[in-house]
PDB file of N, CA and C in Angstrom:
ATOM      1  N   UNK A   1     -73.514  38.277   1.571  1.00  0.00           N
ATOM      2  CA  UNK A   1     -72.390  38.234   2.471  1.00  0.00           C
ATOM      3  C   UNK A   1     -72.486  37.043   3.424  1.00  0.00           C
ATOM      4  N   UNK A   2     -73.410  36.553   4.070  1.00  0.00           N
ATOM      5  CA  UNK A   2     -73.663  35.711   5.218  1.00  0.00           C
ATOM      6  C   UNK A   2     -73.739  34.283   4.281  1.00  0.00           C
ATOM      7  N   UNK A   3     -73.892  34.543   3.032  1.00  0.00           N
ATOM      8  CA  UNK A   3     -73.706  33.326   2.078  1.00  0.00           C
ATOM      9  C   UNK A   3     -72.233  32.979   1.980  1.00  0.00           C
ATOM     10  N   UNK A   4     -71.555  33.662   2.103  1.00  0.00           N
ATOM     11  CA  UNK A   4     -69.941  33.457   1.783  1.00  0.00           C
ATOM     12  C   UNK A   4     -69.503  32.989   3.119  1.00  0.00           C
ATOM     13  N   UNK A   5     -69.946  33.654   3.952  1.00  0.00           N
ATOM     14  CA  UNK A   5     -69.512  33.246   5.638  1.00  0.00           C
ATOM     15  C   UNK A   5     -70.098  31.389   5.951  1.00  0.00           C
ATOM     16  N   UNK A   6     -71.244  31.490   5.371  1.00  0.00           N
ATOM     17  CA  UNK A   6     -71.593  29.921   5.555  1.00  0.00           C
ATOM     18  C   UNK A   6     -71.048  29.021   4.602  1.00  0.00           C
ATOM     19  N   UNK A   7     -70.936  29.018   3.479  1.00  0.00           N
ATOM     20  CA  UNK A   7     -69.716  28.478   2.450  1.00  0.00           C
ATOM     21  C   UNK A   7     -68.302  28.056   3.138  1.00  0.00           C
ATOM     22  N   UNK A   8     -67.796  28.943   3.789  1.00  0.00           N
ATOM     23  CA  UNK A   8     -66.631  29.123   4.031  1.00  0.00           C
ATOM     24  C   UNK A   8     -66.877  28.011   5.655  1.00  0.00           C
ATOM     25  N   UNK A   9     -67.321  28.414   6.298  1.00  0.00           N
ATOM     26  CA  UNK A   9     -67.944  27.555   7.774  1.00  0.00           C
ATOM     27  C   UNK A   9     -68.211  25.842   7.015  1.00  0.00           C
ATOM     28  N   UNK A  10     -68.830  26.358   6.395  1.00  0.00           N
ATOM     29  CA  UNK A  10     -68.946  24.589   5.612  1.00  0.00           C
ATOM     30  C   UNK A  10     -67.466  23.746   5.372  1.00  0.00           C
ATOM     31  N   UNK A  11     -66.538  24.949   4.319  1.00  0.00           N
ATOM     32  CA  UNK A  11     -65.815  24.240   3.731  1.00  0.00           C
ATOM     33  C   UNK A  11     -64.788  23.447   5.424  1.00  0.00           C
ATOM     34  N   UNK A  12     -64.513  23.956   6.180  1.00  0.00           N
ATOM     35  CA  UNK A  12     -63.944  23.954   7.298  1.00  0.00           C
ATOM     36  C   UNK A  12     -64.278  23.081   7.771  1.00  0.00           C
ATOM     37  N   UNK A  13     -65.748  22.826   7.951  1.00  0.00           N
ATOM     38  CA  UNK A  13     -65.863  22.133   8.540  1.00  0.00           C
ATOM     39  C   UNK A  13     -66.036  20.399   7.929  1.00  0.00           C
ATOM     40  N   UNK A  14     -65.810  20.533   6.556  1.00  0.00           N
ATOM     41  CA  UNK A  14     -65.900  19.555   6.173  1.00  0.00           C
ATOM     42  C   UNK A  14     -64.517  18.439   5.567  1.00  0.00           C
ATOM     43  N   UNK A  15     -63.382  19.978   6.310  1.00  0.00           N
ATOM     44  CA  UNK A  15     -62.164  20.190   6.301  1.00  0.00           C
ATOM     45  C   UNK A  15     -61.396  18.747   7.294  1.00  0.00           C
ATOM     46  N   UNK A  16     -62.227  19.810   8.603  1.00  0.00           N
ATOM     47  CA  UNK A  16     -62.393  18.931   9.648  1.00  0.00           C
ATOM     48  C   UNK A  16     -62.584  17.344   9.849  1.00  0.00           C
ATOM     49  N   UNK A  17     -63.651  16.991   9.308  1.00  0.00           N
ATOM     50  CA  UNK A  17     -64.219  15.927   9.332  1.00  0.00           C
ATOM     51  C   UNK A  17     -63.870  14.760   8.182  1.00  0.00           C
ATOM     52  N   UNK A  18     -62.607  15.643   7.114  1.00  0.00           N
ATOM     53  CA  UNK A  18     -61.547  14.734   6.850  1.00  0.00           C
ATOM     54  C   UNK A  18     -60.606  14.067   7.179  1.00  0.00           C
ATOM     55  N   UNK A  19     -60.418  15.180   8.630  1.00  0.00           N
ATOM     56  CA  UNK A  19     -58.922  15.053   8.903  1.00  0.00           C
ATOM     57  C   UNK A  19     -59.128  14.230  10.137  1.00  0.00           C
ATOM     58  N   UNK A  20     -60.074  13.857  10.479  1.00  0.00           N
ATOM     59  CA  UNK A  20     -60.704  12.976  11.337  1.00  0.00           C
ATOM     60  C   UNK A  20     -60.898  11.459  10.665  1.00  0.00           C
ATOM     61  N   UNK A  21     -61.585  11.275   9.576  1.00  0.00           N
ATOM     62  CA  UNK A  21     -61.207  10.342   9.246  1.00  0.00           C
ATOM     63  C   UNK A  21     -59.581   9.628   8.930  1.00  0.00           C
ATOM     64  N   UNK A  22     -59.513  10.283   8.186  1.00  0.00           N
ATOM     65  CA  UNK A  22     -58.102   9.245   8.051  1.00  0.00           C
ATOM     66  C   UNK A  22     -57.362   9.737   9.330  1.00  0.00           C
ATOM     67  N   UNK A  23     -57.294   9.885  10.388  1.00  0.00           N
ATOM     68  CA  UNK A  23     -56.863   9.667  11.595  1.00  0.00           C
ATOM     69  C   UNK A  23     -56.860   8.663  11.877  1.00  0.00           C
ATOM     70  N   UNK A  24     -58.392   8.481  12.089  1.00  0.00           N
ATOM     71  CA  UNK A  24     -59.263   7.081  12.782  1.00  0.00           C
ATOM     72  C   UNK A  24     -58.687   5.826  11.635  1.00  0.00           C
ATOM     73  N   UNK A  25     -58.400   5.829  10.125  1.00  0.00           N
ATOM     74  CA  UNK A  25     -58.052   4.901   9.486  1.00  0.00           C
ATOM     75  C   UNK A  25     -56.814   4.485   9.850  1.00  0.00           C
ATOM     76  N   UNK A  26     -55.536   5.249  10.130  1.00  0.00           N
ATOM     77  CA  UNK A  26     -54.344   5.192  10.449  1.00  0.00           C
ATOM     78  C   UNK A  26     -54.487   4.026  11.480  1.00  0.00           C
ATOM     79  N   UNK A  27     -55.352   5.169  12.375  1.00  0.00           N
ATOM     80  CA  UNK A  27     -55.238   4.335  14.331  1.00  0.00           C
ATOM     81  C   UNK A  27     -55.787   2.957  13.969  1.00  0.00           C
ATOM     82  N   UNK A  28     -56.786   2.344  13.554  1.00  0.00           N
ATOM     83  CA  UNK A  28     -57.378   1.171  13.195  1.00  0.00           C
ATOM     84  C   UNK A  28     -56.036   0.057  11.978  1.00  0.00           C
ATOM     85  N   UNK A  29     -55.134   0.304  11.077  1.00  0.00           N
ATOM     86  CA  UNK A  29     -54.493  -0.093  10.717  1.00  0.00           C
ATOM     87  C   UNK A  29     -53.584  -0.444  11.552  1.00  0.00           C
ATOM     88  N   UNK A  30     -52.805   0.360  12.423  1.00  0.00           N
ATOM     89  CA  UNK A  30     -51.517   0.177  13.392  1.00  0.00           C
ATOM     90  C   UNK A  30     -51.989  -0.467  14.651  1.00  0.00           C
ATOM     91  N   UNK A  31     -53.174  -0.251  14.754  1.00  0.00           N
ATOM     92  CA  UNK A  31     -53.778  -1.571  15.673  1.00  0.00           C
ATOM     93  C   UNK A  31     -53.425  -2.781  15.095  1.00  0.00           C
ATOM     94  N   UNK A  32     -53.889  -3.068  14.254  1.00  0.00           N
ATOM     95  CA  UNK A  32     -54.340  -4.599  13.620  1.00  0.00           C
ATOM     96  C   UNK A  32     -52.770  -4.549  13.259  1.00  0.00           C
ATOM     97  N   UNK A  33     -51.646  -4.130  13.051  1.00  0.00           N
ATOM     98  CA  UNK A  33     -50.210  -4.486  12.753  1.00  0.00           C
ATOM     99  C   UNK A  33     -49.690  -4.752  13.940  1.00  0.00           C
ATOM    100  N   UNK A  34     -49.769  -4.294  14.952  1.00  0.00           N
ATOM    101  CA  UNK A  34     -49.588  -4.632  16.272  1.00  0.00           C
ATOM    102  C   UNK A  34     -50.173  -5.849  16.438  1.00  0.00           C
ATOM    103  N   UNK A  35     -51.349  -6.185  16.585  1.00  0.00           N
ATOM    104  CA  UNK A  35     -52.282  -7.604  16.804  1.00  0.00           C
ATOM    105  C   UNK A  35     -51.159  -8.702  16.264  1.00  0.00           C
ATOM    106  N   UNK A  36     -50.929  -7.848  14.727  1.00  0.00           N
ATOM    107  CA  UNK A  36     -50.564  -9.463  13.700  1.00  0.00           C
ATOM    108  C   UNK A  36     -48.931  -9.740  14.251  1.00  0.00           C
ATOM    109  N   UNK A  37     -47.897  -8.425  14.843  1.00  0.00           N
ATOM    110  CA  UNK A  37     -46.909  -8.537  15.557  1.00  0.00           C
ATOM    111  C   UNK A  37     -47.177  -9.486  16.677  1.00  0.00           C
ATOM    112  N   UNK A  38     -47.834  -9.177  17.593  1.00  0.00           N
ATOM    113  CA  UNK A  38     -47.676  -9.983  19.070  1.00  0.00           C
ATOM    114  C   UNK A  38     -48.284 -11.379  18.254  1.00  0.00           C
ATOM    115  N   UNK A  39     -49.791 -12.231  17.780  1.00  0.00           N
ATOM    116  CA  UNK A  39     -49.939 -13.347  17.647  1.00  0.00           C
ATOM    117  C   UNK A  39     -48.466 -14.199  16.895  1.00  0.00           C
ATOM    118  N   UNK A  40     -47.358 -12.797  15.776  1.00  0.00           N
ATOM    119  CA  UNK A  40     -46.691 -13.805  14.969  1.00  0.00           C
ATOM    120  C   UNK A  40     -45.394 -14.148  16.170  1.00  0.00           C
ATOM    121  N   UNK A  41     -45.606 -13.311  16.947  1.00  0.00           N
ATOM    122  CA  UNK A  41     -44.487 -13.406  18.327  1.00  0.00           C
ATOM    123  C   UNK A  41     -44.870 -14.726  18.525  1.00  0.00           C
ATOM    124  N   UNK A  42     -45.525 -14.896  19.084  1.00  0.00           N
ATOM    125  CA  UNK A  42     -46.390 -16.052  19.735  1.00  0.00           C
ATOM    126  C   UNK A  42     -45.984 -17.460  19.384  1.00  0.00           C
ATOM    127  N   UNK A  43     -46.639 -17.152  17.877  1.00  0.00           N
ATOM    128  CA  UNK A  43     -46.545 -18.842  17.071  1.00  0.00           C
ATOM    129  C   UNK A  43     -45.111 -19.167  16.838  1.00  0.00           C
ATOM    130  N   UNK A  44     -44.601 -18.228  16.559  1.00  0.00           N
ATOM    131  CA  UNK A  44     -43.168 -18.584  15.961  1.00  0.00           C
ATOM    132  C   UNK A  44     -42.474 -18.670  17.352  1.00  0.00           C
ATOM    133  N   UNK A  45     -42.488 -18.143  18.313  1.00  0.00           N
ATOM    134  CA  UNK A  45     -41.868 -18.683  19.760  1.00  0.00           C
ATOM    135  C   UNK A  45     -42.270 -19.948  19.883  1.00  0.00           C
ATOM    136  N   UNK A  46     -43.440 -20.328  19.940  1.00  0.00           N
ATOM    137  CA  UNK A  46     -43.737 -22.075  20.092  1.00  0.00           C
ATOM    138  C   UNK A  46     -43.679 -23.034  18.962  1.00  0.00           C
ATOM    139  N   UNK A  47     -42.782 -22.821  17.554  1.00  0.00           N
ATOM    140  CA  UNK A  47     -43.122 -23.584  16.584  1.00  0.00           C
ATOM    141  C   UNK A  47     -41.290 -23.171  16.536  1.00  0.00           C
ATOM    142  N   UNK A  48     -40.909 -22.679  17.098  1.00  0.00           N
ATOM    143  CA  UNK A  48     -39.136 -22.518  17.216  1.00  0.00           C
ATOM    144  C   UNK A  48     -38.976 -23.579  18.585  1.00  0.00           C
ATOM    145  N   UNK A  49     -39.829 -23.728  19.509  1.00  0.00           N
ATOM    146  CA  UNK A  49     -39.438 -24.374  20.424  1.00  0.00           C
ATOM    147  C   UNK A  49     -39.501 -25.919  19.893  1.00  0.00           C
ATOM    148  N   UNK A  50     -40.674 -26.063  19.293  1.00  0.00           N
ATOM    149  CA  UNK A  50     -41.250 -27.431  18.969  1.00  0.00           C
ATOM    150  C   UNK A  50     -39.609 -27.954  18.276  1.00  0.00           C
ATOM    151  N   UNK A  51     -39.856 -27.321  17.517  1.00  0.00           N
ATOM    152  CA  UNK A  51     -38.798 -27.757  16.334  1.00  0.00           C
ATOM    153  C   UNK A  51     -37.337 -27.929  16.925  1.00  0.00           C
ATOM    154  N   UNK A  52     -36.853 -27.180  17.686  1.00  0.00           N
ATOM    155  CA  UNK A  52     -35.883 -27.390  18.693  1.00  0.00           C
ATOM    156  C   UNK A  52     -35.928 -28.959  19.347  1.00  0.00           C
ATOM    157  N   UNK A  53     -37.142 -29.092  20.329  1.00  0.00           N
ATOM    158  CA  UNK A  53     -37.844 -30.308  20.681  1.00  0.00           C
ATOM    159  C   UNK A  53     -37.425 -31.450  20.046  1.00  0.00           C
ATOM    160  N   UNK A  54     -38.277 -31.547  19.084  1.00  0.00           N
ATOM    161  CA  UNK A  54     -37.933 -32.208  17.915  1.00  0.00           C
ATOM    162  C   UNK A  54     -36.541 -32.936  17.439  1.00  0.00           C
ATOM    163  N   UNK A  55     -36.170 -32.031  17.025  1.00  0.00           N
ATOM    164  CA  UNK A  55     -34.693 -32.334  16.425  1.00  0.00           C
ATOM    165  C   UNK A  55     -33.595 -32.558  17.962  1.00  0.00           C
ATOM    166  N   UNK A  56     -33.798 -32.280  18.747  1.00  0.00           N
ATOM    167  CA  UNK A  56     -33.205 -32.584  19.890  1.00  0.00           C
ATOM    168  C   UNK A  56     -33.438 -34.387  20.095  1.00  0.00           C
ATOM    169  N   UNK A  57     -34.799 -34.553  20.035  1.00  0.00           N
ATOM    170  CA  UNK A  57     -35.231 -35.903  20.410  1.00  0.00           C
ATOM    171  C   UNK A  57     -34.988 -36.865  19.317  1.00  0.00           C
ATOM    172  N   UNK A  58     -34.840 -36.812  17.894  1.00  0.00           N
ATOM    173  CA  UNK A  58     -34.611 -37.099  17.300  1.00  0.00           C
ATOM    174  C   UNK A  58     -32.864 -37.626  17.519  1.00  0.00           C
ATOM    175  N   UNK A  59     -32.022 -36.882  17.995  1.00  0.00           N
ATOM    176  CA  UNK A  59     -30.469 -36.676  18.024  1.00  0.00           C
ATOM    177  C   UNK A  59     -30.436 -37.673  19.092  1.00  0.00           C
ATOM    178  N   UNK A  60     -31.118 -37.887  20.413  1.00  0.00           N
ATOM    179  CA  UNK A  60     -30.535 -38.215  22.003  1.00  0.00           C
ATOM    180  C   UNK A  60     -31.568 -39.907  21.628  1.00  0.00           C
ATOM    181  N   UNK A  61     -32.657 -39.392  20.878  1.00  0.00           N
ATOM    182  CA  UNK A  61     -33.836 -40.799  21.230  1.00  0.00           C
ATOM    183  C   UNK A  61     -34.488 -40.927  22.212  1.00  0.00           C
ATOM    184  N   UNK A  62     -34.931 -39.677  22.727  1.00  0.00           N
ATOM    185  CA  UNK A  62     -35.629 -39.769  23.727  1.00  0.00           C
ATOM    186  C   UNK A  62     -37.062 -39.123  23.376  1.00  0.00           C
ATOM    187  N   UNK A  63     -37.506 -39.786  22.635  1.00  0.00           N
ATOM    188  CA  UNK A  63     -38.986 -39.338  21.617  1.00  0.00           C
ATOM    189  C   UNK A  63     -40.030 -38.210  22.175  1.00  0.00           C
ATOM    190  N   UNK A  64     -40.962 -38.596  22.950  1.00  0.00           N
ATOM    191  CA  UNK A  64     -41.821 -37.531  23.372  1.00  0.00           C
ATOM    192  C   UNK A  64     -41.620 -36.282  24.371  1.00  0.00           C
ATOM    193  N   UNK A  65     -40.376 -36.752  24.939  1.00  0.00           N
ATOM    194  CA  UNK A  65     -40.335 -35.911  26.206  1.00  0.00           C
ATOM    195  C   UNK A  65     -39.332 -34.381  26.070  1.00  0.00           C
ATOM    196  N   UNK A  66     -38.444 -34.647  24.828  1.00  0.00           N
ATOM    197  CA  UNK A  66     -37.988 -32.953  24.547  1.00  0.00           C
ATOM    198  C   UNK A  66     -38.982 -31.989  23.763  1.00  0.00           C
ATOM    199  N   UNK A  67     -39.371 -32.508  23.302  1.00  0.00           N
ATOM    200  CA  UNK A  67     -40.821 -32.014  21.976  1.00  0.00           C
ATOM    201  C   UNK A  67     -41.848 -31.018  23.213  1.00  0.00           C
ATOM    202  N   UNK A  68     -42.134 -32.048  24.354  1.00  0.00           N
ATOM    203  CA  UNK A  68     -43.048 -31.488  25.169  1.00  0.00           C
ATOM    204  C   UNK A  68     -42.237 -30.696  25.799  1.00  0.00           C
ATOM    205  N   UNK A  69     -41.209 -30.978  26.476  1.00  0.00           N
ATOM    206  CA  UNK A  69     -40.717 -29.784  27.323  1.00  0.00           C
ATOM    207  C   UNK A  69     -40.489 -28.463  26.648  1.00  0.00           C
ATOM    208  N   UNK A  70     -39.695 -28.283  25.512  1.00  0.00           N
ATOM    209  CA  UNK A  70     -39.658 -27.315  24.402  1.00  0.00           C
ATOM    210  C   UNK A  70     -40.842 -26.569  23.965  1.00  0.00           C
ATOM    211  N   UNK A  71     -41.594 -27.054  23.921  1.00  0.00           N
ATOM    212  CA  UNK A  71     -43.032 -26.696  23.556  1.00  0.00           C
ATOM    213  C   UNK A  71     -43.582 -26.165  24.596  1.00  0.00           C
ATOM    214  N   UNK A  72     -43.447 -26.117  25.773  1.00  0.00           N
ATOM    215  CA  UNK A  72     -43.657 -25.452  26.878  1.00  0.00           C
ATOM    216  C   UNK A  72     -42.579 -24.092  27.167  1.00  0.00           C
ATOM    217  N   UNK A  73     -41.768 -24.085  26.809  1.00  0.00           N
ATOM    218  CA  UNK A  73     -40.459 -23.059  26.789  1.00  0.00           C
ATOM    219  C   UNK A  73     -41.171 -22.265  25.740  1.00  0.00           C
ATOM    220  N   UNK A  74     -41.537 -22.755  24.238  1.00  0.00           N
ATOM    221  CA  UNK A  74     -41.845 -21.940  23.617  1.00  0.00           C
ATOM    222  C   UNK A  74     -43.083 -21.087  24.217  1.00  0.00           C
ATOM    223  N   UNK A  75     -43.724 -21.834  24.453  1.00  0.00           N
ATOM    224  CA  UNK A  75     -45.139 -20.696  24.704  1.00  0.00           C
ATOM    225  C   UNK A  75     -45.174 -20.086  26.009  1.00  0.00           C
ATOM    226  N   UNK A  76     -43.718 -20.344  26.677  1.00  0.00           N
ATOM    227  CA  UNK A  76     -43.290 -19.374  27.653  1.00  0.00           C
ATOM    228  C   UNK A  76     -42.622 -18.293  27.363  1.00  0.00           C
ATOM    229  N   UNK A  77     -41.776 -18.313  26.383  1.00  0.00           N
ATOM    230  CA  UNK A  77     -41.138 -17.435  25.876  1.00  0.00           C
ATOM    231  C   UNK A  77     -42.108 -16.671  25.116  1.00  0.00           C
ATOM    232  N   UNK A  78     -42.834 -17.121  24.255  1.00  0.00           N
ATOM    233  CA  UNK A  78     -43.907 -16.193  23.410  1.00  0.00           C
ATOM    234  C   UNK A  78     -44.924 -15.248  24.083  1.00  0.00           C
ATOM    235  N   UNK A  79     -45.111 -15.425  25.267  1.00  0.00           N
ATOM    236  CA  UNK A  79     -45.902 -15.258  26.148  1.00  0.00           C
ATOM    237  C   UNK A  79     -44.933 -13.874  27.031  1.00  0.00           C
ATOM    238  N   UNK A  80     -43.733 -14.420  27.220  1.00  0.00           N
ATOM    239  CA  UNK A  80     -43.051 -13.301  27.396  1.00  0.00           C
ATOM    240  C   UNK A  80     -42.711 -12.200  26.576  1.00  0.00           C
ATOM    241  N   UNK A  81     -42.607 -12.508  25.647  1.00  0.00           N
ATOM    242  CA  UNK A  81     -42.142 -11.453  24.097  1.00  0.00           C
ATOM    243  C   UNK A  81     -43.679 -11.061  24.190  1.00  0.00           C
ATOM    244  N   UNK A  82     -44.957 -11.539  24.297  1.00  0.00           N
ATOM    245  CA  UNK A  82     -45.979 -10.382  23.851  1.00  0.00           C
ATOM    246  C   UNK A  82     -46.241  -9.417  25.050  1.00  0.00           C
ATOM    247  N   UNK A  83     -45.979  -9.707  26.434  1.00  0.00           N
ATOM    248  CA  UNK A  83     -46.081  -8.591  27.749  1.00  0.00           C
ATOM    249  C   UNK A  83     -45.141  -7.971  27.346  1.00  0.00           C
ATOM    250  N   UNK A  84     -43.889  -8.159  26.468  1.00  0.00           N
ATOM    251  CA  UNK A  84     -42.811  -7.352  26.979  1.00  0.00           C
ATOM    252  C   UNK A  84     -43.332  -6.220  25.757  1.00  0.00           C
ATOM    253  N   UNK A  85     -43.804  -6.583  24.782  1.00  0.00           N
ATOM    254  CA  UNK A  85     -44.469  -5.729  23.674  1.00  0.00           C
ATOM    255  C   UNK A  85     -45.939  -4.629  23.918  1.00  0.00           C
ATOM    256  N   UNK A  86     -46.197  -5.223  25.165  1.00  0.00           N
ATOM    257  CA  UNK A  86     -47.510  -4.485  25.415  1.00  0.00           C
ATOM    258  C   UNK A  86     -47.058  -3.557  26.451  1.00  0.00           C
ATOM    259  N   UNK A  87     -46.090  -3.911  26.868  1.00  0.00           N
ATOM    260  CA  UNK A  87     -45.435  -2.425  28.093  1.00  0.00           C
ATOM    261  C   UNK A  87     -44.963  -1.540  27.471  1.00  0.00           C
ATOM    262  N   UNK A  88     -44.099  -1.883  26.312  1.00  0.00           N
ATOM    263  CA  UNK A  88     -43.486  -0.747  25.505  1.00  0.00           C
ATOM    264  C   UNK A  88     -44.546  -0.182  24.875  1.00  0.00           C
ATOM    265  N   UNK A  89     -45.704  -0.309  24.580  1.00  0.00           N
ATOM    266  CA  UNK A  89     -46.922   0.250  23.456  1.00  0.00           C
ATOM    267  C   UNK A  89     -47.569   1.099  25.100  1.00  0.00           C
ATOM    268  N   UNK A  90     -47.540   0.542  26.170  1.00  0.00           N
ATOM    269  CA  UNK A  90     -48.112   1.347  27.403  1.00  0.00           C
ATOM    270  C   UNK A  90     -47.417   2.616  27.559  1.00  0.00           C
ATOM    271  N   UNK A  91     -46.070   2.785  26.728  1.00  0.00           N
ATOM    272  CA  UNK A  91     -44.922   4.078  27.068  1.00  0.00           C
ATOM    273  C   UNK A  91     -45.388   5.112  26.455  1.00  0.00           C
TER     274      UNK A  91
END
């Protein structure tokens, strides 16, 4: 009898300690999708600015100086899009 009771305590508990893992796998995936969200925020805010930059200076002829200012907008803006992403994940 106390053989069936520990069988059974086992199976449970080994029940348990499944359902724990793939928890922890989930939480560790939707981390790292989040990560790869905010860095692709990031680059593509400052490689949208550049390029803006760019083709702006290209159009007026005023060579280095829209590229840089743009490029500063971008990684202001990117910079804003990832706080504004980390308050909503704080909710």
């Amino acid at each position: 009898m106390s053989d069936d009771k520990f069988k059974t305590r086992l199976k449970i508990a080994k029940n348990k300690l499944k359902s724990r893992k793939s928890s922890k796998n989930g939480e560790s995936s939707a981390g790292i999708g989040v990560a790869f969200k905010m860095s692709t925020e990031l680059v593509s805010a400052v490689a949208v600015g550049t390029i803006i930059g760019f083709i702006l200076d290209n159009w007026f002829g005023t060579k280095p100086w829209l590229i840089l200012i743009f490029f500063f907008v971008g990684v202001i803006a990117g910079i804003m899009n990832v706080v504004k992403s980390a308050k909503k994940m704080q909710k």
